[in-house]
C-alpha atoms as a PDB file:
ATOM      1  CA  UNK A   1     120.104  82.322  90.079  1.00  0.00           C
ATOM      2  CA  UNK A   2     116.545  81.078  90.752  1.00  0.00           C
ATOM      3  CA  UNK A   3     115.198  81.782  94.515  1.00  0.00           C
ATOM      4  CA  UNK A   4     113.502  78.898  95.931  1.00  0.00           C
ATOM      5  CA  UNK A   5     109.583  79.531  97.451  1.00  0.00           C
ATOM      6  CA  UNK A   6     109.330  79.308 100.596  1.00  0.00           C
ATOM      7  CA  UNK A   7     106.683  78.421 102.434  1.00  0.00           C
ATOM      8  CA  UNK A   8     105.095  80.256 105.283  1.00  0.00           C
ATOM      9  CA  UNK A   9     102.756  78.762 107.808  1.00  0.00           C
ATOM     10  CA  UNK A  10     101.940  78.932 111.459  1.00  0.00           C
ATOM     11  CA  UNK A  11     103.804  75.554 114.047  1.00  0.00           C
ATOM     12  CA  UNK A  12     100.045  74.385 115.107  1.00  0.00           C
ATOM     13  CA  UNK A  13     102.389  71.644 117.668  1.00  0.00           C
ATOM     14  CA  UNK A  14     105.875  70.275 118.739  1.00  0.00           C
ATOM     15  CA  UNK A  15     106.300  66.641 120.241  1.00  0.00           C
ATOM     16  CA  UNK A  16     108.386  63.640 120.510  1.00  0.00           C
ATOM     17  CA  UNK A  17     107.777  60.281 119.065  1.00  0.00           C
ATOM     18  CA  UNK A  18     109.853  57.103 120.532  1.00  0.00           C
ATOM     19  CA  UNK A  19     112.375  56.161 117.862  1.00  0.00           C
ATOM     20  CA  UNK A  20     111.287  52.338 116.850  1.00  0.00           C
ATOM     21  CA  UNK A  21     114.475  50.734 116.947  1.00  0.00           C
ATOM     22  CA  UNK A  22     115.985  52.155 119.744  1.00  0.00           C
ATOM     23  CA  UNK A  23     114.184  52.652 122.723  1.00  0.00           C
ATOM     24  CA  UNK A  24     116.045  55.835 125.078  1.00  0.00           C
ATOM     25  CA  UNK A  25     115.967  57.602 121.209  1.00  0.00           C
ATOM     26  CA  UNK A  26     113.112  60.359 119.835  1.00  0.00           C
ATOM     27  CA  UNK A  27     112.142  62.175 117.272  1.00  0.00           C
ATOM     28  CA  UNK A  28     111.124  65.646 117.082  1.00  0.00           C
ATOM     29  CA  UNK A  29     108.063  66.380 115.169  1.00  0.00           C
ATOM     30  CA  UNK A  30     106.671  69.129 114.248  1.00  0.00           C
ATOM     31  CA  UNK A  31     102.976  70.559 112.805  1.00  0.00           C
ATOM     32  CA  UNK A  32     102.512  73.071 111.086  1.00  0.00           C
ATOM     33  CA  UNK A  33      99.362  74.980 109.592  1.00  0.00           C
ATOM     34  CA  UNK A  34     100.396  76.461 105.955  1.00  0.00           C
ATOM     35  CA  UNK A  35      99.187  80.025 104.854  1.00  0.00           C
ATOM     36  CA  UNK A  36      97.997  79.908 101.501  1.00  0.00           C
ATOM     37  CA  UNK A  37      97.641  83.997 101.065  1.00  0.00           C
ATOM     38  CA  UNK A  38      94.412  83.712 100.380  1.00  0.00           C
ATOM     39  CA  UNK A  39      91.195  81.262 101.062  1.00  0.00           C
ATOM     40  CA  UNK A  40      90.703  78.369  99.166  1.00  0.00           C
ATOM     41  CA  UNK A  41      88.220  76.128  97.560  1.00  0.00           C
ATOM     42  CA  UNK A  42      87.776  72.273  98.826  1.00  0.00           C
ATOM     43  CA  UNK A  43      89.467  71.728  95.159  1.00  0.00           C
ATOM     44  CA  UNK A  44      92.567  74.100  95.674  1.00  0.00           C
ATOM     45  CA  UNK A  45      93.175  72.616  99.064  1.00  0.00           C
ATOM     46  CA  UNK A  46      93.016  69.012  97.766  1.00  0.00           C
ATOM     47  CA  UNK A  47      95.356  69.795  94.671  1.00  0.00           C
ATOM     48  CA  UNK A  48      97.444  71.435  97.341  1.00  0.00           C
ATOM     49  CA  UNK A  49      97.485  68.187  99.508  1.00  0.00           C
ATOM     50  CA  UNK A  50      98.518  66.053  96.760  1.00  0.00           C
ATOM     51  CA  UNK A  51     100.894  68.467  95.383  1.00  0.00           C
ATOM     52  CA  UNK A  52     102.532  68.547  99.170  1.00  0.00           C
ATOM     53  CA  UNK A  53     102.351  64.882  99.724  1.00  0.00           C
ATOM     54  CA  UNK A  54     104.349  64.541  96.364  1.00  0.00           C
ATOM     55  CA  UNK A  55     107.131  66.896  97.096  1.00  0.00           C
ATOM     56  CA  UNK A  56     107.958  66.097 100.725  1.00  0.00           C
ATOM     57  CA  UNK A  57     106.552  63.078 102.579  1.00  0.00           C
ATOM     58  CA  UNK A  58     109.739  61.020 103.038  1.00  0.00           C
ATOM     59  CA  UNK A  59     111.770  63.516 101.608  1.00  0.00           C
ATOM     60  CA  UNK A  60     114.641  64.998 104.099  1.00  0.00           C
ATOM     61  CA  UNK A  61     113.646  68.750 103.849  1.00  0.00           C
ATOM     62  CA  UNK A  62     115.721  71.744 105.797  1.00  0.00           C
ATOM     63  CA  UNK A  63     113.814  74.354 107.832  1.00  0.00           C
ATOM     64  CA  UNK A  64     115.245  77.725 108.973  1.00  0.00           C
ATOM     65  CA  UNK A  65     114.160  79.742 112.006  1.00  0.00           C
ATOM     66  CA  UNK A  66     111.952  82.307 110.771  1.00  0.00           C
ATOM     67  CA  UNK A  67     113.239  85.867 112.709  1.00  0.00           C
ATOM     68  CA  UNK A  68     110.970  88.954 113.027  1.00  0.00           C
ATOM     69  CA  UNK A  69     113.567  91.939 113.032  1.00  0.00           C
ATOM     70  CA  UNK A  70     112.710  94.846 115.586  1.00  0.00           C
ATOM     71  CA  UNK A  71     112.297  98.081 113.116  1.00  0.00           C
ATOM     72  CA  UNK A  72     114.213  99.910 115.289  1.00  0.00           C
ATOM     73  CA  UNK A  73     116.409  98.102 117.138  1.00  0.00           C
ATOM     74  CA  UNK A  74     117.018  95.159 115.287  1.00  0.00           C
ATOM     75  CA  UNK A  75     116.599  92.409 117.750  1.00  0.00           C
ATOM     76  CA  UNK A  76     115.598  89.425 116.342  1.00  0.00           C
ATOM     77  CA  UNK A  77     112.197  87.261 117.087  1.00  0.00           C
ATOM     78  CA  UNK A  78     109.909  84.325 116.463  1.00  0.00           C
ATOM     79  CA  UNK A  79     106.461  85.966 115.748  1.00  0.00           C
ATOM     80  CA  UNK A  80     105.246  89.331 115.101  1.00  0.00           C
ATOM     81  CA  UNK A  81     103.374  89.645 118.014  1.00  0.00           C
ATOM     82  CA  UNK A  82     106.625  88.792 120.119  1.00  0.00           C
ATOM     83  CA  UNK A  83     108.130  91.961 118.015  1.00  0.00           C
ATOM     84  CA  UNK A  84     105.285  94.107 118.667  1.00  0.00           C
ATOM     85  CA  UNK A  85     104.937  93.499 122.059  1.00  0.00           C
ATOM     86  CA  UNK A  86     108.873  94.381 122.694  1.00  0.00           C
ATOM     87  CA  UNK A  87     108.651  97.445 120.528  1.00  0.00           C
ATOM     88  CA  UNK A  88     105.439  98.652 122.827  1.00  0.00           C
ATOM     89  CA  UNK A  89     107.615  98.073 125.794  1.00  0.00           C
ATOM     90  CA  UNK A  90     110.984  99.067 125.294  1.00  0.00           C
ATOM     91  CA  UNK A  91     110.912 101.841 122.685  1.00  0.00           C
ATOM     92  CA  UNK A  92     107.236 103.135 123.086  1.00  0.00           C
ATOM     93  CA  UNK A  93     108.471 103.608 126.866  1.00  0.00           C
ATOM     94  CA  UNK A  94     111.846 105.433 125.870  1.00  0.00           C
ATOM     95  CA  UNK A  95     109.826 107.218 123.843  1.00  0.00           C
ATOM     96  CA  UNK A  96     107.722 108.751 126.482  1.00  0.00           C
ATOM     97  CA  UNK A  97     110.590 109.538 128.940  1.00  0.00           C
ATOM     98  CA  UNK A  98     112.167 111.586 126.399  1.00  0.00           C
ATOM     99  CA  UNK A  99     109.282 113.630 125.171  1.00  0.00           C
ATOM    100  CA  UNK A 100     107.309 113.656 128.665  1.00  0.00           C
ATOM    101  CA  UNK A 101     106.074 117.679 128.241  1.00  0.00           C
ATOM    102  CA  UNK A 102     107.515 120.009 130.877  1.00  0.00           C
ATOM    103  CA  UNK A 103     105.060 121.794 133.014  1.00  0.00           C
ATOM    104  CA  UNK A 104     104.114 125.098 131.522  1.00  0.00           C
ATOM    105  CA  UNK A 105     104.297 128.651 133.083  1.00  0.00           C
ATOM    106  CA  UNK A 106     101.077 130.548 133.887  1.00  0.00           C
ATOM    107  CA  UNK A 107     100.574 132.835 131.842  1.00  0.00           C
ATOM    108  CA  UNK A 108      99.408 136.481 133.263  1.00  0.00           C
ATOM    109  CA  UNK A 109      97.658 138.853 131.441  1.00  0.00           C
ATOM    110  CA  UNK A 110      98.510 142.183 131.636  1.00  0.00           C
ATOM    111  CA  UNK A 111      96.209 144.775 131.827  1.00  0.00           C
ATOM    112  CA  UNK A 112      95.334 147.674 128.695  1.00  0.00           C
ATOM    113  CA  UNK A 113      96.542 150.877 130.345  1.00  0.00           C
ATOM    114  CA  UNK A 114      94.028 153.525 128.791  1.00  0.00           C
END
């Protein structure tokens, strides 16, 4: 069984559109910036446009969620930096109340009987 490529890229904006035919209706759109992996020539990009164009304008397409998993937790997220930022908070912080140091003993020195 083949897996299909999917496509990563970064929602640049979300709106509505008034549905033409009736008028209380929308449309969600959505915008998204691709990431290509790597940067491309004025050439690449083109060939990518038309190779786009081809394969989905007018084309019903399906789009899941994208979910960042917590490494340690598990908790699910939309970006990285959403992940990162709980992971600093919540488990960095537990992590600090459970090794916090206890407050060591002075040490005396004895003195060399001679």
């Amino acid at each position: 069984m083949e897996e299909e490529e999917k496509i990563k890229g970064m929602v640049g904006e979300v709106g509505l559109i008034r549905d033409e035919e009736r008028f209380n209706a929308f449309n969600l759109t959505i915008s998204m910036v691709l990431k290509s992996g790597k940067p491309l020539t004025l050439d690449q990009a083109e060939s990518m446009i038309k190779q786009y164009r081809k394969e989905l304008l007018g084309k019903e397409v399906e789009i899941s969620a994208i979910t960042v998993p917590c490494p340690i937790c598990g908790k699910g997220f939309n970006t990285e930096q959403g992940m990162k930022q709980h992971v600093r908070m919540v488990h960095k912080k537990k992590k600090t109340k459970k090794t916090a140091k206890k407050p060591s003993k002075k040490t005396t020195r004895r003195k060399k009987s001679t």
